[in-house]
Protein backbone atom coordinates (compact mmCIF):
# COMPACT_ATOMS: atom_id res chain seq x y z
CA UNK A 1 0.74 -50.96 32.78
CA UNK A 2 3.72 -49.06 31.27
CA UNK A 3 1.88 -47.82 27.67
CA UNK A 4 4.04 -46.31 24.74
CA UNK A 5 1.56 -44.08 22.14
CA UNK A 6 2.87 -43.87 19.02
CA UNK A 7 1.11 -41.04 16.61
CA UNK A 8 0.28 -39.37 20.06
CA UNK A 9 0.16 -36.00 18.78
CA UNK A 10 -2.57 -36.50 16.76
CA UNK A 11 -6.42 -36.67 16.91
CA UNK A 12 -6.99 -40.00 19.18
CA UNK A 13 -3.73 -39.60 21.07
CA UNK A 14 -4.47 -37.08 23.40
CA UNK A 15 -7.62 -39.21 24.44
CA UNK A 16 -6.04 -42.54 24.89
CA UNK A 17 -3.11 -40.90 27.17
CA UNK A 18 -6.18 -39.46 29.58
CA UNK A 19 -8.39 -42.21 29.06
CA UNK A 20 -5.16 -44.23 30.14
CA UNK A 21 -3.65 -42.45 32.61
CA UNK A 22 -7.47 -41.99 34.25
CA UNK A 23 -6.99 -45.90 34.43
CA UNK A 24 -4.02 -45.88 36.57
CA UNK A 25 -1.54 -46.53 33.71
CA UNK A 26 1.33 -44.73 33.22
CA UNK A 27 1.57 -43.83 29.53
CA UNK A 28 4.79 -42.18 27.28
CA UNK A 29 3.70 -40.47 24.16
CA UNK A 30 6.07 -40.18 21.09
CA UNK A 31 5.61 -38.63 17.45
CA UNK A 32 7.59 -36.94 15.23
CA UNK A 33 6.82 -33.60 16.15
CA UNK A 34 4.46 -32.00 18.36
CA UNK A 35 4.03 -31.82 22.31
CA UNK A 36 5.31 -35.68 23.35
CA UNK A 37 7.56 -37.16 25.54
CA UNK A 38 9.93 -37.54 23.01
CA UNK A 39 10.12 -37.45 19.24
CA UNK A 40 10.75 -41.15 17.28
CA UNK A 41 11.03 -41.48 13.25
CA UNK A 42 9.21 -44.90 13.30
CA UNK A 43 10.94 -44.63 9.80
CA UNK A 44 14.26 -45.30 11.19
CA UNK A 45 14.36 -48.46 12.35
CA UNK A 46 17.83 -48.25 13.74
CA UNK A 47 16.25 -45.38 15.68
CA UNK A 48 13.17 -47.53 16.66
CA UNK A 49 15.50 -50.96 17.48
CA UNK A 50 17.54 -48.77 19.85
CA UNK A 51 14.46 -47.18 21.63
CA UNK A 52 13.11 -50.86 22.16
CA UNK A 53 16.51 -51.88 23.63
CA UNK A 54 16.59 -48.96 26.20
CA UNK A 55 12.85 -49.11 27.14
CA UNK A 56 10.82 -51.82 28.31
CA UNK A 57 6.40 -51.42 28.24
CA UNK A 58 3.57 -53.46 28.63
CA UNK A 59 1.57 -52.23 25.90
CA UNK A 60 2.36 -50.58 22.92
CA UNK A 61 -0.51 -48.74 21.29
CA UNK A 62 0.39 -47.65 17.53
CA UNK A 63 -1.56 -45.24 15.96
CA UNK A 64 1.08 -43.65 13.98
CA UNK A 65 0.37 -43.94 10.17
CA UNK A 66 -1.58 -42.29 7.01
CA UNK A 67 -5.15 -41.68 7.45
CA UNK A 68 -6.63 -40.04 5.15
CA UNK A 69 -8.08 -41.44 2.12
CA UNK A 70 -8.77 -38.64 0.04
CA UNK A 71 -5.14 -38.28 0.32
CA UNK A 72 -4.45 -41.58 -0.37
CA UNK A 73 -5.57 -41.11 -4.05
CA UNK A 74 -2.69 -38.56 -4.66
CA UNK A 75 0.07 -40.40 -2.60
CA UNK A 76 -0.11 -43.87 -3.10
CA UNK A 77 3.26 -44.59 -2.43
CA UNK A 78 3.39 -42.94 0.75
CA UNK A 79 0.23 -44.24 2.60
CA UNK A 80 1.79 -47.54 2.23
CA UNK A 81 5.20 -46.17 3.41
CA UNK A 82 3.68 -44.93 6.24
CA UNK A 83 1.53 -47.89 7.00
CA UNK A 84 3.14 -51.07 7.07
CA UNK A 85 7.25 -50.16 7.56
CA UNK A 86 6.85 -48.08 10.67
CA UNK A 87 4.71 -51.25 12.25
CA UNK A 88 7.87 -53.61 11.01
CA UNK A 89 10.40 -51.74 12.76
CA UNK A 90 8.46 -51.68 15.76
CA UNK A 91 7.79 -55.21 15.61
CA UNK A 92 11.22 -56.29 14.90
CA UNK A 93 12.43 -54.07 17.69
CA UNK A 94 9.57 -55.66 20.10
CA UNK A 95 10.65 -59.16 19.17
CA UNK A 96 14.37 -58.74 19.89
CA UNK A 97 14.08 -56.79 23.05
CA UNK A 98 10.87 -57.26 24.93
CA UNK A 99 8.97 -60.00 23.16
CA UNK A 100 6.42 -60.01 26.15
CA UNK A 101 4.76 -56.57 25.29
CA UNK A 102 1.71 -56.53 24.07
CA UNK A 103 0.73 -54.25 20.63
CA UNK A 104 -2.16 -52.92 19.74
CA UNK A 105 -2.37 -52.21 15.50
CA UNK A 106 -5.16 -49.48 14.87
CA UNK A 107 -6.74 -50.26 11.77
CA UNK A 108 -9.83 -49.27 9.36
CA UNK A 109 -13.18 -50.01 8.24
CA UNK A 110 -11.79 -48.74 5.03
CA UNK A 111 -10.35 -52.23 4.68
CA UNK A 112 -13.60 -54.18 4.11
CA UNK A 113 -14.38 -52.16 0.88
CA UNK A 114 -17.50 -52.82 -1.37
CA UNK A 115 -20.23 -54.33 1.08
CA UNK A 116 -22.20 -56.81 -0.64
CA UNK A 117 -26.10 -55.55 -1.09
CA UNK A 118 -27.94 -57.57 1.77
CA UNK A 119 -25.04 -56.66 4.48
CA UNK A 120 -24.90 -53.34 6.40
CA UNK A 121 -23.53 -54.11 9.49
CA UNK A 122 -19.78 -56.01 9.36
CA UNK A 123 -18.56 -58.08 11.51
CA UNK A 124 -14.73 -59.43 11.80
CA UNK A 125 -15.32 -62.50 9.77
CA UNK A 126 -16.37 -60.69 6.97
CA UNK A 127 -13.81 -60.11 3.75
CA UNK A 128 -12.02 -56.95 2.93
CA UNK A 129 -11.79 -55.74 -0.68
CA UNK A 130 -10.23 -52.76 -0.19
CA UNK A 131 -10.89 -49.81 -3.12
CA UNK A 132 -8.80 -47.24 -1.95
CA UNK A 133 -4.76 -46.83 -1.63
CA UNK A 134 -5.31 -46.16 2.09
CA UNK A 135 -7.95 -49.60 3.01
CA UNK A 136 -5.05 -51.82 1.23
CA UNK A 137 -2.37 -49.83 3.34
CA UNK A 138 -4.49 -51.03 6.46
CA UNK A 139 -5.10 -54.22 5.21
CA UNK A 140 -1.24 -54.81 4.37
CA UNK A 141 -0.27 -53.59 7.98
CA UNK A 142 -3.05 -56.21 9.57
CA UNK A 143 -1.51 -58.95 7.62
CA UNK A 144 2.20 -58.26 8.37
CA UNK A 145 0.70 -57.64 12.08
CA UNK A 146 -0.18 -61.34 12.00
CA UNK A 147 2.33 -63.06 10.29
CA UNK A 148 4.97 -61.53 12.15
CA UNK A 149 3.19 -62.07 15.29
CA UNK A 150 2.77 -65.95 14.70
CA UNK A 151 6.17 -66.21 13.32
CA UNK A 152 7.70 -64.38 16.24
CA UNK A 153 4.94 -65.30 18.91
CA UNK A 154 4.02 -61.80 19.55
CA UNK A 155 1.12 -60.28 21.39
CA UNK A 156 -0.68 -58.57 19.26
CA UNK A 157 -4.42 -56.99 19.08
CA UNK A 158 -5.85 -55.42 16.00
CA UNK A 159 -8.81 -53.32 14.92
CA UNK A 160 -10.62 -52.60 12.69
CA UNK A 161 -11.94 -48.97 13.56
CA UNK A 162 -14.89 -47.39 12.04
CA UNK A 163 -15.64 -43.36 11.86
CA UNK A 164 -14.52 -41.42 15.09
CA UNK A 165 -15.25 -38.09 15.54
CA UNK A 166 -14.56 -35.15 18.38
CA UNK A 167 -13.68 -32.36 19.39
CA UNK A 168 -9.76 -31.02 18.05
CA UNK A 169 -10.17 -33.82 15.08
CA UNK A 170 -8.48 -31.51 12.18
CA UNK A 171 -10.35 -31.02 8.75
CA UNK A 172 -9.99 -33.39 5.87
CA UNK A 173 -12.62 -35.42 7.96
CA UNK A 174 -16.59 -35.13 6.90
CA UNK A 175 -17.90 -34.10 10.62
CA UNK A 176 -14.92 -31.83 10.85
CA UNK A 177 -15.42 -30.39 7.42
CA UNK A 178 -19.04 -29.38 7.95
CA UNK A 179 -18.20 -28.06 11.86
CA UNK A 180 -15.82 -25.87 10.44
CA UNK A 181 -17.04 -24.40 7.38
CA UNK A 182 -20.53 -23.76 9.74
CA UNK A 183 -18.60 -22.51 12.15
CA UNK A 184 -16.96 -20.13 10.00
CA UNK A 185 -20.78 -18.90 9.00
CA UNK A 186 -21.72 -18.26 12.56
CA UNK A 187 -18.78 -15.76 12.93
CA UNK A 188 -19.81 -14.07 9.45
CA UNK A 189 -19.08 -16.39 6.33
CA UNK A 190 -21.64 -16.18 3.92
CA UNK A 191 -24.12 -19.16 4.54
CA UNK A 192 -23.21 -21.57 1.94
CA UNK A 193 -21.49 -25.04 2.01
CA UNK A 194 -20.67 -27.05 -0.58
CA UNK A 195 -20.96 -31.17 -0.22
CA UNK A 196 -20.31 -34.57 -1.93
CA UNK A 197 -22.65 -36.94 -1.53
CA UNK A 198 -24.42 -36.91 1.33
CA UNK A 199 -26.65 -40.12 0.80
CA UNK A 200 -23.82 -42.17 2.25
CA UNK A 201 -24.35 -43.95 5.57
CA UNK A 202 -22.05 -44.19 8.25
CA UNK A 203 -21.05 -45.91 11.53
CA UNK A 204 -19.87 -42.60 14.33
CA UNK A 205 -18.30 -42.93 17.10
CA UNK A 206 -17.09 -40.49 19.48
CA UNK A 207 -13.63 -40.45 20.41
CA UNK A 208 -13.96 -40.68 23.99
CA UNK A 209 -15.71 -44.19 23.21
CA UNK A 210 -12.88 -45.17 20.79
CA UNK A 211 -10.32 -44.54 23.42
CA UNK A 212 -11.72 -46.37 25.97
CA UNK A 213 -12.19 -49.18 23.15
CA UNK A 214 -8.53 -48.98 23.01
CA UNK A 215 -7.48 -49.09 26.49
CA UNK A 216 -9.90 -51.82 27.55
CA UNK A 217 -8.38 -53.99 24.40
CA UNK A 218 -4.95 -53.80 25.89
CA UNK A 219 -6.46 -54.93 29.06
CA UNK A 220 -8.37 -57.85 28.00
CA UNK A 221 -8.62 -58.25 24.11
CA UNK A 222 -6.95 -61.59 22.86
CA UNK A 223 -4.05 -61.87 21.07
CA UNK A 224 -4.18 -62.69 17.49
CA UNK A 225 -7.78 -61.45 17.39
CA UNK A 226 -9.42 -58.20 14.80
CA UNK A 227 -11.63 -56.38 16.71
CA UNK A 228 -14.40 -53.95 14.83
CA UNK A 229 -14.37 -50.30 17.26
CA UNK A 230 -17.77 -48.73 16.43
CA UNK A 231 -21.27 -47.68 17.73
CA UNK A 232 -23.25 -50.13 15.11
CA UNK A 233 -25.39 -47.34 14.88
CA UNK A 234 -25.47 -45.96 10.98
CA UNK A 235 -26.21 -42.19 10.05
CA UNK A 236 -26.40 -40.47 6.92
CA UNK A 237 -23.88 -37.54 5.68
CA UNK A 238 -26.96 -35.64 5.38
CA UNK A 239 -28.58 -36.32 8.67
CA UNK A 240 -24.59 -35.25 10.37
CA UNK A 241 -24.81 -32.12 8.21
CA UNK A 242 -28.52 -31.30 9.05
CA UNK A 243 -27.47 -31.89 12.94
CA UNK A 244 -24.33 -29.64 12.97
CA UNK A 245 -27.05 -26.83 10.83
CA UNK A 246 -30.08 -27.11 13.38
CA UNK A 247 -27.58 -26.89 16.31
CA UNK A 248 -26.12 -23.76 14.60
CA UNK A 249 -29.61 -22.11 14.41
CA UNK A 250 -28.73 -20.74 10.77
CA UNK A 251 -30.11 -20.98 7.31
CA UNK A 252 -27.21 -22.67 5.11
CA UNK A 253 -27.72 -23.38 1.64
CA UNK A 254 -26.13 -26.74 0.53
CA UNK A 255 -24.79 -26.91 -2.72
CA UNK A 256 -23.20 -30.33 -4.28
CA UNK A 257 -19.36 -29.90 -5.58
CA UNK A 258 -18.27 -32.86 -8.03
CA UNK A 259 -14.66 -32.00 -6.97
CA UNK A 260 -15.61 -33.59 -3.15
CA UNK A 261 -16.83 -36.71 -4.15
CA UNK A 262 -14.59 -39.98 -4.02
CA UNK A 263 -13.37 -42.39 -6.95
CA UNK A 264 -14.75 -45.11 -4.48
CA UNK A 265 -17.44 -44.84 -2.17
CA UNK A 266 -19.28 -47.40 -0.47
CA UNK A 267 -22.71 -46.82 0.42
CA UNK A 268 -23.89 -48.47 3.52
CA UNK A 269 -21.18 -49.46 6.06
CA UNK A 270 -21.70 -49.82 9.47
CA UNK A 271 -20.11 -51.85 12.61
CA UNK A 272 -20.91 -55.05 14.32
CA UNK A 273 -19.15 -54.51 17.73
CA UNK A 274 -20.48 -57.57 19.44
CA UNK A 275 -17.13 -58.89 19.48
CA UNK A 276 -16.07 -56.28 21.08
CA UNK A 277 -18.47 -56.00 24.02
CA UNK A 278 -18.15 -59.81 24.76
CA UNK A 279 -14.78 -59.98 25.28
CA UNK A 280 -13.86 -56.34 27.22
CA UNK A 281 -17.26 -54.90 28.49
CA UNK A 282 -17.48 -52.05 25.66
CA UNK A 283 -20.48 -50.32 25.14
CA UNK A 284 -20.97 -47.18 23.53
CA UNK A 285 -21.28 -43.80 26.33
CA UNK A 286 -21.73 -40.63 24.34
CA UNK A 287 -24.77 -39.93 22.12
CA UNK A 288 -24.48 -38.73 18.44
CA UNK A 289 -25.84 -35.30 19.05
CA UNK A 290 -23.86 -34.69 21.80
CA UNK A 291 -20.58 -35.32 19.95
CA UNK A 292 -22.17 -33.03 17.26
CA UNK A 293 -22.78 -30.19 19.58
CA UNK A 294 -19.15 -30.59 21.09
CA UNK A 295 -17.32 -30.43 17.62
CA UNK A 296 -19.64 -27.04 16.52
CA UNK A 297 -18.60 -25.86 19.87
CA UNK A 298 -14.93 -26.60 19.20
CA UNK A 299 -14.84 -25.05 15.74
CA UNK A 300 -16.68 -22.24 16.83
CA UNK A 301 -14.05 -21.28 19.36
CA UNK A 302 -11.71 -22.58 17.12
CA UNK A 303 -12.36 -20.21 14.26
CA UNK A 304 -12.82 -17.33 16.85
CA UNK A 305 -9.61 -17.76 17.49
């Protein structure tokens, strides 16, 4: 398959362009900056309608977007800029020029919001009330995903994707935010990190896994269909920051800052990937710990650096 990337200079992109390129697929990466193929405002859609017209793929895999939802919080306006008009210019420009191509629309867990009390684990069927400006980005870009798609009979895969984490994953990020500030102690920092709450749970996943997620959904995930990406394995903030500390062999005192904690936060989430498995294979490869020691390892050469 001919795959275009979009967002490919950024934490998953490098590992869906090995993951598909491993598979025998020839993939073109684009951005707006960084080391792509080429560089591609998805803003302009002039820009995007006339790449579509020139250039013909199988697949189109967008991951381009906002993603953080801290961030969210102090730019409305621009995570839902950033999440629902870039994916309208490249569906318009799909549907005009190459209406065969299939498009996969990366989306969040963020999107089912508060869990009710007697469910942990989600599965696709369940509703989103999203409580953050970034979750009703997502779920904005799903719907428009699937309107447009069964308006314009388009191919088009969606997910839902729960917590990934790996090695290069910049901070702003919980795993990457502990990694690095522990990091920063092994190579002298004074031993002390400060935390918001760590009693939440969480579904992991590392980003090898969510790659391969991603390719084997362009290969056989059905059109029109959400698709949850996680382990469906749950683990506490404080367990991930106790991990990353043991691995580290130091003594780090923990300290809670009011300042890091969210307006929203859920407390249980995880992911039902059963979906998932049934209809591409999907199972999850790499253990928790071992992602854990890989991202200290990172940040450790990182911050050496």
């Amino acid at each position: 398959m001919h795959v275009l990337i979009t967002g490919a200079s950024g934490f998953v992109g490098s590992y869906l362009f090995k993951e598909l390129v491993s598979h025998m697929h020839e993939a073109r990466t684009t951005d707006i900056r960084g080391p792509v193929d080429f560089h591609l405002d998805l803003l302009d859609a002039d820009a995007v309608h006339r790449h579509f017209a020139k250039n013909r793929y199988d697949a189109v895999v967008h991951l381009a977007g906002f993603s953080s939802v801290a961030q969210s919080w102090e730019k409305p306006k621009l995570a839902l800029e950033l999440n629902t008009f870039p994916l309208l210019h490249i569906l318009d420009g799909v549907s005009i020029s190459s209406p065969d191509t299939r498009i996969l629309v990366v989306g969040s867990s963020d999107q089912y919001g508060v869990i009710p009390k007697d469910k942990v684990l989600l599965d696709e069927a369940d509703p989103c009330f999203p409580k953050s400006p970034y979750a009703i980005s997502k779920c904005a870009q799903e719907r428009l995903a699937l309107a447009i798609a069964a308006s314009k009979k388009l191919g088009i895969v969606l997910t839902r994707s729960f917590n990934h984490i790996g090695p290069g994953q910049e901070t702003g990020f919980v795993v990457s935010d502990f990694a690095s500030a522990i990091a920063r102690m092994v190579h002298g920092a004074p031993p002390v990190i400060c935390v918001g709450n760590t009693q939440a749970y969480r579904d992991f996943t590392d980003v090898r896994d969510v790659a391969r997620a991603y390719r084997l959904l362009i290969e056989r995930g059905k059109s029109g269909e959400v698709y949850n990406i996680g382990s469906g394995r749950l683990y506490s903030i404080q367990h991930i920051l106790d991990t990353l500390i043991a691995l580290s062999g130091l003594s780090v005192s923990i300290q809670a800052d009011e300042k890091k904690m969210r307006p929203v936060d859920v407390l249980k989430v995880g992911c039902c990937n059963e979906k998932l498995q049934r209809d591409t294979g999907w199972s999850v490869r790499f253990p928790i710990e071992d992602s854990l020691q890989a991202i200290l390892d990172d940040w450790i050469a990182r911050e050496h650096d």
